[in-house]
PDB file of N, CA and C in Angstrom:
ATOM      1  N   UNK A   1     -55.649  25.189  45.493  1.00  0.00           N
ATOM      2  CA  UNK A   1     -56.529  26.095  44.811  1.00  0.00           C
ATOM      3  C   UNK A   1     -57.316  26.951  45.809  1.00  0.00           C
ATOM      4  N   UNK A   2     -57.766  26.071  46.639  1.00  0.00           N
ATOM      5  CA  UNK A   2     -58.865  27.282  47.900  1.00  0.00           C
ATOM      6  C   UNK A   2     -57.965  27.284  48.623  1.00  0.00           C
ATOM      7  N   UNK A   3     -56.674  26.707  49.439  1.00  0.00           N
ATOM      8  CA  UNK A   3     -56.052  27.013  50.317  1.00  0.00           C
ATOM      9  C   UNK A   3     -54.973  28.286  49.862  1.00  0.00           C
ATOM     10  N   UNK A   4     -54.677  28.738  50.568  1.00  0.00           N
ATOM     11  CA  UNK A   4     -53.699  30.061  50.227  1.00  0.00           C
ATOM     12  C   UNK A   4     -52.369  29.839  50.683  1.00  0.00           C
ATOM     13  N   UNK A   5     -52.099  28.918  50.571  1.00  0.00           N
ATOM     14  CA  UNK A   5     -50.699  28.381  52.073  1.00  0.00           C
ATOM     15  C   UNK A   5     -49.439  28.776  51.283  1.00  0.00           C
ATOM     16  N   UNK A   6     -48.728  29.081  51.896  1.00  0.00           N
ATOM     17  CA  UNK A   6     -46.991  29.653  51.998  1.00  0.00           C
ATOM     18  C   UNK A   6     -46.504  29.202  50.423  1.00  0.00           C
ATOM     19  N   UNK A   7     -46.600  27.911  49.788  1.00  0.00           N
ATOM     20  CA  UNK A   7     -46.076  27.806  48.954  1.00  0.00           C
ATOM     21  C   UNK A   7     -46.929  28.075  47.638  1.00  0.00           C
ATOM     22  N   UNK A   8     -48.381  28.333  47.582  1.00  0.00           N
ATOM     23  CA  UNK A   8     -48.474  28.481  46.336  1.00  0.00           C
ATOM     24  C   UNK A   8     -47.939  29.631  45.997  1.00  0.00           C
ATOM     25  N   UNK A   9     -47.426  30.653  46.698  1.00  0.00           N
ATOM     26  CA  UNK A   9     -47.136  31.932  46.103  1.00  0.00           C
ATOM     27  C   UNK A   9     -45.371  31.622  45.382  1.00  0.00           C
ATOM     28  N   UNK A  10     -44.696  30.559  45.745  1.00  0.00           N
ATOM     29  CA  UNK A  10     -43.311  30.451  45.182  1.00  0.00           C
ATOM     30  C   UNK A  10     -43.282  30.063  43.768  1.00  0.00           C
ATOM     31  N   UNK A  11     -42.174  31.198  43.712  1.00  0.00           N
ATOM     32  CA  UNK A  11     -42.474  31.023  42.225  1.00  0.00           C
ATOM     33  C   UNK A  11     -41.791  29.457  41.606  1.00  0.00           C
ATOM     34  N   UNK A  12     -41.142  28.071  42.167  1.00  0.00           N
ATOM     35  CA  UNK A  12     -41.333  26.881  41.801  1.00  0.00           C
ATOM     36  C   UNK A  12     -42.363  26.051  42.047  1.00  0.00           C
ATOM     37  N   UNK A  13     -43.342  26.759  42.416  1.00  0.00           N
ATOM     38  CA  UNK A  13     -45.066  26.283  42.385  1.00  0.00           C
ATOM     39  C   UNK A  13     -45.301  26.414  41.356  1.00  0.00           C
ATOM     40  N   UNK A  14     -45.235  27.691  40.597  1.00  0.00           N
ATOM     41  CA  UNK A  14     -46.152  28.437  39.376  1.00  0.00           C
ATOM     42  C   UNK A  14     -45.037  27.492  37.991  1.00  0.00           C
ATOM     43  N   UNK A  15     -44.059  27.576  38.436  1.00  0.00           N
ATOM     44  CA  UNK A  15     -42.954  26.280  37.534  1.00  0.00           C
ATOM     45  C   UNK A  15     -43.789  25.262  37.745  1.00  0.00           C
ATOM     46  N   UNK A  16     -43.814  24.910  38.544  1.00  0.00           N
ATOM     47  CA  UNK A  16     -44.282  22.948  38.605  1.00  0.00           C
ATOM     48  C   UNK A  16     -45.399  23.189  37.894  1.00  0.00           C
ATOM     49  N   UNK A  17     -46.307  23.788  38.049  1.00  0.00           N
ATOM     50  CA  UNK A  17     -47.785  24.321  38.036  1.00  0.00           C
ATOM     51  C   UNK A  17     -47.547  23.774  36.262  1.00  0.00           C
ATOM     52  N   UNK A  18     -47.201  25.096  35.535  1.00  0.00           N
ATOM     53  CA  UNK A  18     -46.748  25.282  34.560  1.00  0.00           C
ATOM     54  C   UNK A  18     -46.308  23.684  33.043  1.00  0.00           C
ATOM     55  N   UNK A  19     -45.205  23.435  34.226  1.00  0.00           N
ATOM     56  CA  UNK A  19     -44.878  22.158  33.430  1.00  0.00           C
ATOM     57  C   UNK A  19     -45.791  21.067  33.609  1.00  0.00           C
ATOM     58  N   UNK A  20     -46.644  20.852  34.458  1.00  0.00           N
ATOM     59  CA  UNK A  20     -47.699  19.814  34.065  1.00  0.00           C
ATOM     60  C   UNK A  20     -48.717  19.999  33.084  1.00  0.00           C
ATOM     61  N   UNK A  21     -49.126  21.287  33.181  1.00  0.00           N
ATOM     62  CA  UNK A  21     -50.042  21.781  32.466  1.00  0.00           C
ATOM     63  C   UNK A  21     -49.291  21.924  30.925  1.00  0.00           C
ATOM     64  N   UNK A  22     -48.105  21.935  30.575  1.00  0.00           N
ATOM     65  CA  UNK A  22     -47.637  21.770  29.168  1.00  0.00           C
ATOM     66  C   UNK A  22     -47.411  20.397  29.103  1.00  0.00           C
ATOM     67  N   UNK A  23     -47.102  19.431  30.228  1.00  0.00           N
ATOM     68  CA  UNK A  23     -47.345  18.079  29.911  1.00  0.00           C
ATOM     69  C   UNK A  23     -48.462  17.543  29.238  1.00  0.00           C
ATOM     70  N   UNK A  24     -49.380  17.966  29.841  1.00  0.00           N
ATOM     71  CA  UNK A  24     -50.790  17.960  29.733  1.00  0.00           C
ATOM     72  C   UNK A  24     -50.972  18.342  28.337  1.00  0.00           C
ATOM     73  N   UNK A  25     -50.842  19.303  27.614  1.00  0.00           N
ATOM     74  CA  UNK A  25     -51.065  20.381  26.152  1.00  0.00           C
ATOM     75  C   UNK A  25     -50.340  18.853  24.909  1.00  0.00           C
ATOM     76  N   UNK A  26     -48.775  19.077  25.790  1.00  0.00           N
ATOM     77  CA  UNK A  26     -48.227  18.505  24.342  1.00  0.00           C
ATOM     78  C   UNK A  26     -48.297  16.969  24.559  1.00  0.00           C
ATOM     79  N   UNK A  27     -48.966  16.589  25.451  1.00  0.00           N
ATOM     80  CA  UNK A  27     -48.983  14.743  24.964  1.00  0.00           C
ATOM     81  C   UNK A  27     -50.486  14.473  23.951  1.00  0.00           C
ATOM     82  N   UNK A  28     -51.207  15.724  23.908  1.00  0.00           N
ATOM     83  CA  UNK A  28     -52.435  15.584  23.308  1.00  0.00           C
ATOM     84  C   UNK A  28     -51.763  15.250  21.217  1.00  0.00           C
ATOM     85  N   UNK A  29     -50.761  15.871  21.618  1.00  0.00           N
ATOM     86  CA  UNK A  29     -49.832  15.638  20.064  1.00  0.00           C
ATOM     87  C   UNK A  29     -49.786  14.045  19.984  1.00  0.00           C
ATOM     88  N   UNK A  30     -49.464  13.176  20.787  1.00  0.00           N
ATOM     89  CA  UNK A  30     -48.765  12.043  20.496  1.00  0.00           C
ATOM     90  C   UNK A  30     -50.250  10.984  20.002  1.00  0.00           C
ATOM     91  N   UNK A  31     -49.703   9.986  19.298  1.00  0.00           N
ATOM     92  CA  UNK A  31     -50.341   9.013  18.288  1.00  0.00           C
ATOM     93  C   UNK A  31     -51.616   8.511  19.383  1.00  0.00           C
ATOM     94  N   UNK A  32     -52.376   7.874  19.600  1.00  0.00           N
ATOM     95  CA  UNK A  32     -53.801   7.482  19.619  1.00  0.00           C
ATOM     96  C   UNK A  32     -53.467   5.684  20.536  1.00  0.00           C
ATOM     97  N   UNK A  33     -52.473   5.087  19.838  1.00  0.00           N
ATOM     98  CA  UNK A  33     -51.985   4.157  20.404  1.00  0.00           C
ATOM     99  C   UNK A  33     -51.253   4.463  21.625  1.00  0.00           C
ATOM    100  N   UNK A  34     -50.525   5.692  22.156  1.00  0.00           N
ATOM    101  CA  UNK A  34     -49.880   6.007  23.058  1.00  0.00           C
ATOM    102  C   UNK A  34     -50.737   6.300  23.994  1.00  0.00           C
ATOM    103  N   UNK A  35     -52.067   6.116  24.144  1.00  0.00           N
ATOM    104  CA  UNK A  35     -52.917   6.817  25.025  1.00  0.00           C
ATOM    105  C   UNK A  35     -52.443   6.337  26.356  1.00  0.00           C
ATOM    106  N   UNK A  36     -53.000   5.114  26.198  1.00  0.00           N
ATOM    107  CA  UNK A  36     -52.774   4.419  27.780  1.00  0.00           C
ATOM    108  C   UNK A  36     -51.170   3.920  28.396  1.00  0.00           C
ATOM    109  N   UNK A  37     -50.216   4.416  27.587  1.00  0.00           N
ATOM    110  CA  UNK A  37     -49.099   4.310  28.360  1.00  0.00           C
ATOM    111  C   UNK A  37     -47.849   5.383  27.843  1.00  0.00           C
ATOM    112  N   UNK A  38     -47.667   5.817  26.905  1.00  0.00           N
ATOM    113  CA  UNK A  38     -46.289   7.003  27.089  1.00  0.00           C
ATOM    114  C   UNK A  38     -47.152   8.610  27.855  1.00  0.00           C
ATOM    115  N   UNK A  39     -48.793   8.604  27.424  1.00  0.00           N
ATOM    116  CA  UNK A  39     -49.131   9.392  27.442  1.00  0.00           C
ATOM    117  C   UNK A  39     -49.655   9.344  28.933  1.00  0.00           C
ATOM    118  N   UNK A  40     -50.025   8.469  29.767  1.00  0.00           N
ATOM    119  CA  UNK A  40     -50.582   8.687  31.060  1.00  0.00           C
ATOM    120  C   UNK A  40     -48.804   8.437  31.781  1.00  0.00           C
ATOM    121  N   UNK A  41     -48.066   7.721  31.769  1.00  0.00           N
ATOM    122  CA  UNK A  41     -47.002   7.817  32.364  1.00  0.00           C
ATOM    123  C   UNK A  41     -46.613   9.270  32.226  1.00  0.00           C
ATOM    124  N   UNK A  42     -46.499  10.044  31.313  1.00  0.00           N
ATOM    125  CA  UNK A  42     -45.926  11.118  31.784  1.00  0.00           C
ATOM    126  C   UNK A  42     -46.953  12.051  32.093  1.00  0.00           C
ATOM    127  N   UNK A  43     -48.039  12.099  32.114  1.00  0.00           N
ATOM    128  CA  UNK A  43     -49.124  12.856  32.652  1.00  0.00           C
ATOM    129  C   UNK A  43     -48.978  12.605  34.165  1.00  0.00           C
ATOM    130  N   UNK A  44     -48.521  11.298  34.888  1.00  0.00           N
ATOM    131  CA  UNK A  44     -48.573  10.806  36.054  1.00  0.00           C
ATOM    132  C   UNK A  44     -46.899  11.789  36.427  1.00  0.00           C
ATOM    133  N   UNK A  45     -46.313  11.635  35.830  1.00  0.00           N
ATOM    134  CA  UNK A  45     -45.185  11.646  36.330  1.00  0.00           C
ATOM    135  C   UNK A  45     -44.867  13.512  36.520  1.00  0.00           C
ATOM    136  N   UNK A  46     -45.804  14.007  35.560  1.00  0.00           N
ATOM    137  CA  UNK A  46     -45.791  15.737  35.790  1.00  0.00           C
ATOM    138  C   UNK A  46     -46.524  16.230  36.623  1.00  0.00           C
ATOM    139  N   UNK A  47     -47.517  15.268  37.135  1.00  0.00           N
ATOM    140  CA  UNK A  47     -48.722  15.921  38.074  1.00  0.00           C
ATOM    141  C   UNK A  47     -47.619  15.791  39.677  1.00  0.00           C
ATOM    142  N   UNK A  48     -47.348  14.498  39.387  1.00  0.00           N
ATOM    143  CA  UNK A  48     -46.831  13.786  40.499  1.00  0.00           C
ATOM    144  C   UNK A  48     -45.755  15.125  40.935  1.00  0.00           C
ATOM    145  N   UNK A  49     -44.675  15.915  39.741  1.00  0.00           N
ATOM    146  CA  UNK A  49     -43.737  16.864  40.510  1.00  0.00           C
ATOM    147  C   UNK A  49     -44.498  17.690  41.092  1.00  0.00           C
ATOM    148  N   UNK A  50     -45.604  18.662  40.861  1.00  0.00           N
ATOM    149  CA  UNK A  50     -46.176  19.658  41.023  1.00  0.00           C
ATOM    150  C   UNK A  50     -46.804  18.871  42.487  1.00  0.00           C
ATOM    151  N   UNK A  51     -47.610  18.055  42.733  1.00  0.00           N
ATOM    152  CA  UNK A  51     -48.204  17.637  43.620  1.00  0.00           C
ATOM    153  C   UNK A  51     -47.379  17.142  44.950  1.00  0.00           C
ATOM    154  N   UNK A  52     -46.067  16.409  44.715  1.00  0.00           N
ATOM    155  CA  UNK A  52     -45.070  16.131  45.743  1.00  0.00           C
ATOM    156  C   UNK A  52     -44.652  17.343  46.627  1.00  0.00           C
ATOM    157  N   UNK A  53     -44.397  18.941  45.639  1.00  0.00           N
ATOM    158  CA  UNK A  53     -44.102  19.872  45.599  1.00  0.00           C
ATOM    159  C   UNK A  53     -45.154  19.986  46.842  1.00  0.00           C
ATOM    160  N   UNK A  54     -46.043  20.076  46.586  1.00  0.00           N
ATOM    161  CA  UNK A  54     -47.180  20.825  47.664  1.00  0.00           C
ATOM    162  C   UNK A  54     -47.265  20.505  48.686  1.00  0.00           C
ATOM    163  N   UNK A  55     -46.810  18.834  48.931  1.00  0.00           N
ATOM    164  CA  UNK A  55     -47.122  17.810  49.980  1.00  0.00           C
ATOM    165  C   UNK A  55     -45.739  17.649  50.845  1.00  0.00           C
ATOM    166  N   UNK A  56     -45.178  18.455  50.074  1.00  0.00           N
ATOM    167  CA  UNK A  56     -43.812  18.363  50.785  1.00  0.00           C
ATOM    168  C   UNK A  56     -43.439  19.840  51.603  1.00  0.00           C
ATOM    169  N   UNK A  57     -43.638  20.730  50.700  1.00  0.00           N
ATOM    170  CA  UNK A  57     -43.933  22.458  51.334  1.00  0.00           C
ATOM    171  C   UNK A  57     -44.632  21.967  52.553  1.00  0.00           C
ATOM    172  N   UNK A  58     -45.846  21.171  53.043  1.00  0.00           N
ATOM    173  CA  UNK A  58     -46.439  21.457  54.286  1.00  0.00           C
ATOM    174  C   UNK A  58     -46.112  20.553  55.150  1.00  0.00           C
ATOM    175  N   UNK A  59     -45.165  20.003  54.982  1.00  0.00           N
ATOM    176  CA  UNK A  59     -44.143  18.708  56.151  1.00  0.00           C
ATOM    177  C   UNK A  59     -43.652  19.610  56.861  1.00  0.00           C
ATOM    178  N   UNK A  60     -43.541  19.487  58.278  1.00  0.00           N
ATOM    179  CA  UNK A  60     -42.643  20.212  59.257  1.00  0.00           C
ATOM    180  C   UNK A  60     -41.140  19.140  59.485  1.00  0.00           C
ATOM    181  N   UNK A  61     -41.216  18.287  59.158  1.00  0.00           N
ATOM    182  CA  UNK A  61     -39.767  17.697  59.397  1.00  0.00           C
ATOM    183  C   UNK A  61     -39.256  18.386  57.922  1.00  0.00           C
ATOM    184  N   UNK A  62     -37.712  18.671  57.706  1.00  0.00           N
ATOM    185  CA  UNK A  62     -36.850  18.926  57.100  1.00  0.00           C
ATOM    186  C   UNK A  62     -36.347  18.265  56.512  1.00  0.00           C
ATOM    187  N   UNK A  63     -35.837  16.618  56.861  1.00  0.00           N
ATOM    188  CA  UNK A  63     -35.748  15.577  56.013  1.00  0.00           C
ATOM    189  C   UNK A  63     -37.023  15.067  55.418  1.00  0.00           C
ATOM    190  N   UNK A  64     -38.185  15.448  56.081  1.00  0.00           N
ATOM    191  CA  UNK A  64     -39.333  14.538  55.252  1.00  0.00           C
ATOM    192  C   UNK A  64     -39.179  15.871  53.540  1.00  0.00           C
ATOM    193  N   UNK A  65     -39.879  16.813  54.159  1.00  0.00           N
ATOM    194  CA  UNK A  65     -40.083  17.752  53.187  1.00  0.00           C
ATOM    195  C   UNK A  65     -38.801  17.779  52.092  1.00  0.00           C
ATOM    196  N   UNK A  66     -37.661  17.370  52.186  1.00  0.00           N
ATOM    197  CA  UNK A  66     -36.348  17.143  51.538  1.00  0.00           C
ATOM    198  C   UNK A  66     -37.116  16.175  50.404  1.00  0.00           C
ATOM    199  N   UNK A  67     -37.196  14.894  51.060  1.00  0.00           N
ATOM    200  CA  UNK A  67     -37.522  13.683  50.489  1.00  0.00           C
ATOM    201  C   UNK A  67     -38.362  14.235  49.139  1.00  0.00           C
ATOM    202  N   UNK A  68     -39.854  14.831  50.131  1.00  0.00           N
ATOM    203  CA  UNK A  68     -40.708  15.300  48.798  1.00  0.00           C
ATOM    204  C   UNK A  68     -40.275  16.032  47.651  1.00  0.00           C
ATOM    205  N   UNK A  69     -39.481  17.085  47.798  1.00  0.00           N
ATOM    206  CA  UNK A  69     -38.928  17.684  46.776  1.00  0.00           C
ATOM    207  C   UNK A  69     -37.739  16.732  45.876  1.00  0.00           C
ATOM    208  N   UNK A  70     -37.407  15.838  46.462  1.00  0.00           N
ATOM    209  CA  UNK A  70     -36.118  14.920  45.535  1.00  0.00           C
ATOM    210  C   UNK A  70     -37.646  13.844  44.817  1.00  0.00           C
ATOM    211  N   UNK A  71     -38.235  13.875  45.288  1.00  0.00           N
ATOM    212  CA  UNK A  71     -39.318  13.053  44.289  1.00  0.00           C
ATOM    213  C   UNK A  71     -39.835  13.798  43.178  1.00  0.00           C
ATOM    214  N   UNK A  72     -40.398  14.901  43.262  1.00  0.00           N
ATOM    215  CA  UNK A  72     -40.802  15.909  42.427  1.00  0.00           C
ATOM    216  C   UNK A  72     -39.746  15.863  41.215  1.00  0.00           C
ATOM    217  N   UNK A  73     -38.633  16.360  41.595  1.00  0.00           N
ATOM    218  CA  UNK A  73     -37.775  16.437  40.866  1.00  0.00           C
ATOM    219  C   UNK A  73     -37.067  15.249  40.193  1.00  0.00           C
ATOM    220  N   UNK A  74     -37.217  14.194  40.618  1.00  0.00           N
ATOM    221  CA  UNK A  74     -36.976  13.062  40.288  1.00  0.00           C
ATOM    222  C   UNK A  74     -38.549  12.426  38.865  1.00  0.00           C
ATOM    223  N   UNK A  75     -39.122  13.061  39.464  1.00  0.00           N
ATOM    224  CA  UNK A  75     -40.428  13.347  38.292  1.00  0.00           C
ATOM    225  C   UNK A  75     -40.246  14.067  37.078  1.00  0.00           C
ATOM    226  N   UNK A  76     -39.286  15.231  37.517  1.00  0.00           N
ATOM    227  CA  UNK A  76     -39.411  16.039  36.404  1.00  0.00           C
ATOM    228  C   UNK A  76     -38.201  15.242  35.251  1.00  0.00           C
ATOM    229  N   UNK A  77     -37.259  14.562  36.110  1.00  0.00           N
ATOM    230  CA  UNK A  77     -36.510  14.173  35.125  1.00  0.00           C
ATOM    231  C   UNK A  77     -37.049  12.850  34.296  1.00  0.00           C
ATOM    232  N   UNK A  78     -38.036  12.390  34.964  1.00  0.00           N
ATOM    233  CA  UNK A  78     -38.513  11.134  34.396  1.00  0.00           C
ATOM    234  C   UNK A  78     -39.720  11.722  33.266  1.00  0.00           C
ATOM    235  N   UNK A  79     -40.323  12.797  32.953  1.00  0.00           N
ATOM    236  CA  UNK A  79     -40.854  13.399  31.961  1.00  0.00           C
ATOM    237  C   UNK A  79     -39.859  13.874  31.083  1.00  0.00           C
ATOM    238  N   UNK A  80     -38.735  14.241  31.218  1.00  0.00           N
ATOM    239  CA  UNK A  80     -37.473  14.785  30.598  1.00  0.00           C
ATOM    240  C   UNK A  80     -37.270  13.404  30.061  1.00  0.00           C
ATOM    241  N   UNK A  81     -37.012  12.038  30.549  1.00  0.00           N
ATOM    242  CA  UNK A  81     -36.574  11.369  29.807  1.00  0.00           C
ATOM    243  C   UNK A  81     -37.385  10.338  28.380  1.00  0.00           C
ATOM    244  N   UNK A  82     -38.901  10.710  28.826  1.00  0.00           N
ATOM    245  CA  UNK A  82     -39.813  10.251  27.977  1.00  0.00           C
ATOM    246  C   UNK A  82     -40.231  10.937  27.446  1.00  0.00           C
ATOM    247  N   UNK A  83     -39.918  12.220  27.057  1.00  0.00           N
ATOM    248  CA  UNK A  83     -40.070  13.168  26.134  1.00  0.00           C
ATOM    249  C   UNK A  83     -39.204  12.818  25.042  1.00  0.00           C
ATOM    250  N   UNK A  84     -37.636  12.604  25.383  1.00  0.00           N
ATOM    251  CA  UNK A  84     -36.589  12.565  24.879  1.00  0.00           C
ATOM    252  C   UNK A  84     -36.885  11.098  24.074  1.00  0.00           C
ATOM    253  N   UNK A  85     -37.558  10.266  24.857  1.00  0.00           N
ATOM    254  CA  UNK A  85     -37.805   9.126  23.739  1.00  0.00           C
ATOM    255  C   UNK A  85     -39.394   9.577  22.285  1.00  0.00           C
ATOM    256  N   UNK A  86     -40.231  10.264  23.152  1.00  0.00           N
ATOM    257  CA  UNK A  86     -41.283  10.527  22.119  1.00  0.00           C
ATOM    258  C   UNK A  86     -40.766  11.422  20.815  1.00  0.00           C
ATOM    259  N   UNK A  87     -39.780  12.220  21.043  1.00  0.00           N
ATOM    260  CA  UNK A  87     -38.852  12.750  20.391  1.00  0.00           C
ATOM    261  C   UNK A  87     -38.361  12.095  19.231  1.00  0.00           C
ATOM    262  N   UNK A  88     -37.443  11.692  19.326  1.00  0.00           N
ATOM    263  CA  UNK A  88     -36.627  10.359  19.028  1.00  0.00           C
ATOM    264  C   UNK A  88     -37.799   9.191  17.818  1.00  0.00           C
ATOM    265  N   UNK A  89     -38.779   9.160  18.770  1.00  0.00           N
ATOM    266  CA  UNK A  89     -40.227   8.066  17.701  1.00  0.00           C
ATOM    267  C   UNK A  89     -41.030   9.371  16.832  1.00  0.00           C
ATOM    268  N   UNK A  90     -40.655  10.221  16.669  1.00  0.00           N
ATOM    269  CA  UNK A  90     -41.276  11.471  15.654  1.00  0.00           C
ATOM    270  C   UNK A  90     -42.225  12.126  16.125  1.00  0.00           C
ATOM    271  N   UNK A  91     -43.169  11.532  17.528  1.00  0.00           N
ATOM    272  CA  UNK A  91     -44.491  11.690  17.958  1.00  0.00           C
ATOM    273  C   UNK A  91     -44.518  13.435  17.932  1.00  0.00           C
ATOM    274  N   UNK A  92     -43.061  14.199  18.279  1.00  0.00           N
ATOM    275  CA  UNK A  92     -43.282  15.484  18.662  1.00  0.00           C
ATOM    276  C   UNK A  92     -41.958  16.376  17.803  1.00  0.00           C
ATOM    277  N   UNK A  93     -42.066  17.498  17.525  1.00  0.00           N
ATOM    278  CA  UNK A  93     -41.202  18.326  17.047  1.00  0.00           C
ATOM    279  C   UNK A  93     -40.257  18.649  18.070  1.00  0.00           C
ATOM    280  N   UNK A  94     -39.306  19.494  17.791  1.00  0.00           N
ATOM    281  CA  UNK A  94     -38.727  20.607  18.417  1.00  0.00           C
ATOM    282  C   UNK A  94     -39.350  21.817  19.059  1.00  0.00           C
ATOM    283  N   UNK A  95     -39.632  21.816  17.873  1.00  0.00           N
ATOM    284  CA  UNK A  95     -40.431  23.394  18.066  1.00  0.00           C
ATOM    285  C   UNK A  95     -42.006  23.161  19.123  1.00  0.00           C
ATOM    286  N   UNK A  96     -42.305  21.843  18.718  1.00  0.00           N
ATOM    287  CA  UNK A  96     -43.245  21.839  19.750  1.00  0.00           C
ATOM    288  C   UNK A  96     -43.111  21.676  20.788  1.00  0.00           C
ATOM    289  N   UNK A  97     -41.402  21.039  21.633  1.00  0.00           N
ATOM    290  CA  UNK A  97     -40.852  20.963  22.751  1.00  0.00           C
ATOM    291  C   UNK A  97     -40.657  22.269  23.205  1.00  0.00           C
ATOM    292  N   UNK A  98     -40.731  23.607  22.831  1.00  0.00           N
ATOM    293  CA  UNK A  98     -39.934  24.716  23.103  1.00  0.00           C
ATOM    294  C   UNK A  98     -40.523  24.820  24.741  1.00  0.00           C
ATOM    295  N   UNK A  99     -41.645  25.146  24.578  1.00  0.00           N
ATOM    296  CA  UNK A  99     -42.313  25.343  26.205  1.00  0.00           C
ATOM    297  C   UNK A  99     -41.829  24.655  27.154  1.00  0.00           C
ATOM    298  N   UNK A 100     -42.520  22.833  26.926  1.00  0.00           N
ATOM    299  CA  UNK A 100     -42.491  21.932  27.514  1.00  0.00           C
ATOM    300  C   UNK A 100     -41.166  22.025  28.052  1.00  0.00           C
ATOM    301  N   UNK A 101     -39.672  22.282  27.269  1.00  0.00           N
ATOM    302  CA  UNK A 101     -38.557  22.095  27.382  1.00  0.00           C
ATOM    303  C   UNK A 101     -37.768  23.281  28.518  1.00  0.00           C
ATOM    304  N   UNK A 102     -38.523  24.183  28.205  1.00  0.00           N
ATOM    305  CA  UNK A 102     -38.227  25.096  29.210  1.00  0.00           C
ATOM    306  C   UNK A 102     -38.714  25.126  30.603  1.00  0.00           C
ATOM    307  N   UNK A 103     -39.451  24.523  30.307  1.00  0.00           N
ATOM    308  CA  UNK A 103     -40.513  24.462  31.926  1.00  0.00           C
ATOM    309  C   UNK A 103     -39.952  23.317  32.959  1.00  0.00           C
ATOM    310  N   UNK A 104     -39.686  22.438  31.527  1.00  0.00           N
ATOM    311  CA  UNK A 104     -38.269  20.867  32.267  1.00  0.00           C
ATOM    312  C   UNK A 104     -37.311  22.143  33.433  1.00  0.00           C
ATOM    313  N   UNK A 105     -36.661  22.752  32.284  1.00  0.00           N
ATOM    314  CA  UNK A 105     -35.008  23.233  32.644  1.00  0.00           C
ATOM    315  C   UNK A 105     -35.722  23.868  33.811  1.00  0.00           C
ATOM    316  N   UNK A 106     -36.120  24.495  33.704  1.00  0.00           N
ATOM    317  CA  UNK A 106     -36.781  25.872  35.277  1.00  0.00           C
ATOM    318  C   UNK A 106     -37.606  24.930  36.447  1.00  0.00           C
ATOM    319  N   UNK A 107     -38.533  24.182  36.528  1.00  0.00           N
ATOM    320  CA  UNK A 107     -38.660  23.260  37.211  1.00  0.00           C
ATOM    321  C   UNK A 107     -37.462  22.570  37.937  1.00  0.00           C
ATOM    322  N   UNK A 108     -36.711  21.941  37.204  1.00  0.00           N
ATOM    323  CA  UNK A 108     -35.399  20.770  37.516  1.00  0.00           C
ATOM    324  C   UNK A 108     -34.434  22.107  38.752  1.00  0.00           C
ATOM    325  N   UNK A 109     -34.306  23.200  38.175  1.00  0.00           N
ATOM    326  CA  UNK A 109     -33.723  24.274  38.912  1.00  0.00           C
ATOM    327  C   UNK A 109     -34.038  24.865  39.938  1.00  0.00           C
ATOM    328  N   UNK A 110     -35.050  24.979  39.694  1.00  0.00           N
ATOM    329  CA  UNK A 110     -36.114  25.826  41.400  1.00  0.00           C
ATOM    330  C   UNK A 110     -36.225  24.301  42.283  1.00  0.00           C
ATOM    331  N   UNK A 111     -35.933  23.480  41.638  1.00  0.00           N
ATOM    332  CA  UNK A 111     -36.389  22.234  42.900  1.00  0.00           C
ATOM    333  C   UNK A 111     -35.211  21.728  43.558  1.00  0.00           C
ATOM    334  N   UNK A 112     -34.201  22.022  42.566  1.00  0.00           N
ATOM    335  CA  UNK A 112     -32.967  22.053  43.129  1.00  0.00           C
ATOM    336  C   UNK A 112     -32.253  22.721  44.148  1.00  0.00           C
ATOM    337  N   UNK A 113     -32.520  23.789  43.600  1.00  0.00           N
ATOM    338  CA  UNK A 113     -32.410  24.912  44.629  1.00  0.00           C
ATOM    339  C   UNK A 113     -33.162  24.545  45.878  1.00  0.00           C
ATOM    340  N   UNK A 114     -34.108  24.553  45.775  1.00  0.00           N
ATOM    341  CA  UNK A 114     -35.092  23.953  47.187  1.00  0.00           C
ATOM    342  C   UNK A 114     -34.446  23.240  47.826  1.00  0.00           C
ATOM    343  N   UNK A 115     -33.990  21.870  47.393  1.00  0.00           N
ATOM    344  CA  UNK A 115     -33.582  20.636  48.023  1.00  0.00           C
ATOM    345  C   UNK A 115     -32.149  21.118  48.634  1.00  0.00           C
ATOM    346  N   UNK A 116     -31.347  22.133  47.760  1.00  0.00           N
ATOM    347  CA  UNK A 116     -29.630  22.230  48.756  1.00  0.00           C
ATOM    348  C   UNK A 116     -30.160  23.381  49.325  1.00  0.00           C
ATOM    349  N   UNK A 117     -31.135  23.866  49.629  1.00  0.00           N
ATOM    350  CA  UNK A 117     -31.873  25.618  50.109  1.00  0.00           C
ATOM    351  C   UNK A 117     -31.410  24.717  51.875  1.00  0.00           C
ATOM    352  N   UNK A 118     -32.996  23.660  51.704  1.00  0.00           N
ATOM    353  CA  UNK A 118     -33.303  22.798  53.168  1.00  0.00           C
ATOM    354  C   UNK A 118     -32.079  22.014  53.806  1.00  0.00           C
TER     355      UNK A 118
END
């Protein structure tokens, strides 16, 4: 936020950025009982891509910074897959996935790209 460094300007920052912050929006949908575990697991697990993302952009080794981005992304699919179950238990629509779902696909892609880029 106060630092200005090389990667917040990429646009799979403003992705990661993005999909936590709709993590964030649409788990506020899910049931009251889900608080302390479908809903902080994937709150953990969306912050965690966006944040690996950052911590990995400022590694000077090439395999480290690799690593960070296969975690991120390894995040994003682990929100992809507990979506797909909150889904499935009624907690959320379709239509209310539309964002969230897109921000999965474009995230999962720009990090990809990153990881066979390095």
């Amino acid at each position: 936020m106060f630092l200005q460094l090389a990667h917040t300007k990429l646009n799979v920052y403003d992705k990661t950025r993005k999909f936590t912050l709709e993590s964030y929006k649409l788990t506020k949908l899910f049931p009251a009982d889900e608080k302390f575990a479908m809903v902080q697991q994937i709150r953990r697990a969306a912050l965690s891509a966006h944040l690996n993302l950052a911590e990995g952009a400022s590694r000077k080794s090439l395999n480290e910074r690799k690593r960070y981005f296969e975690v991120a992304r390894g995040s994003v699919i682990e929100v992809d897959a507990a979506i797909g179950i909150a889904f499935e238990l009624g907690y959320i629509t379709m239509n209310e996935l539309e964002v969230l779902g897109k921000a999965i696909v474009d995230s999962f892609k720009l990090l990809t790209g990153l990881i066979d880029k390095e």
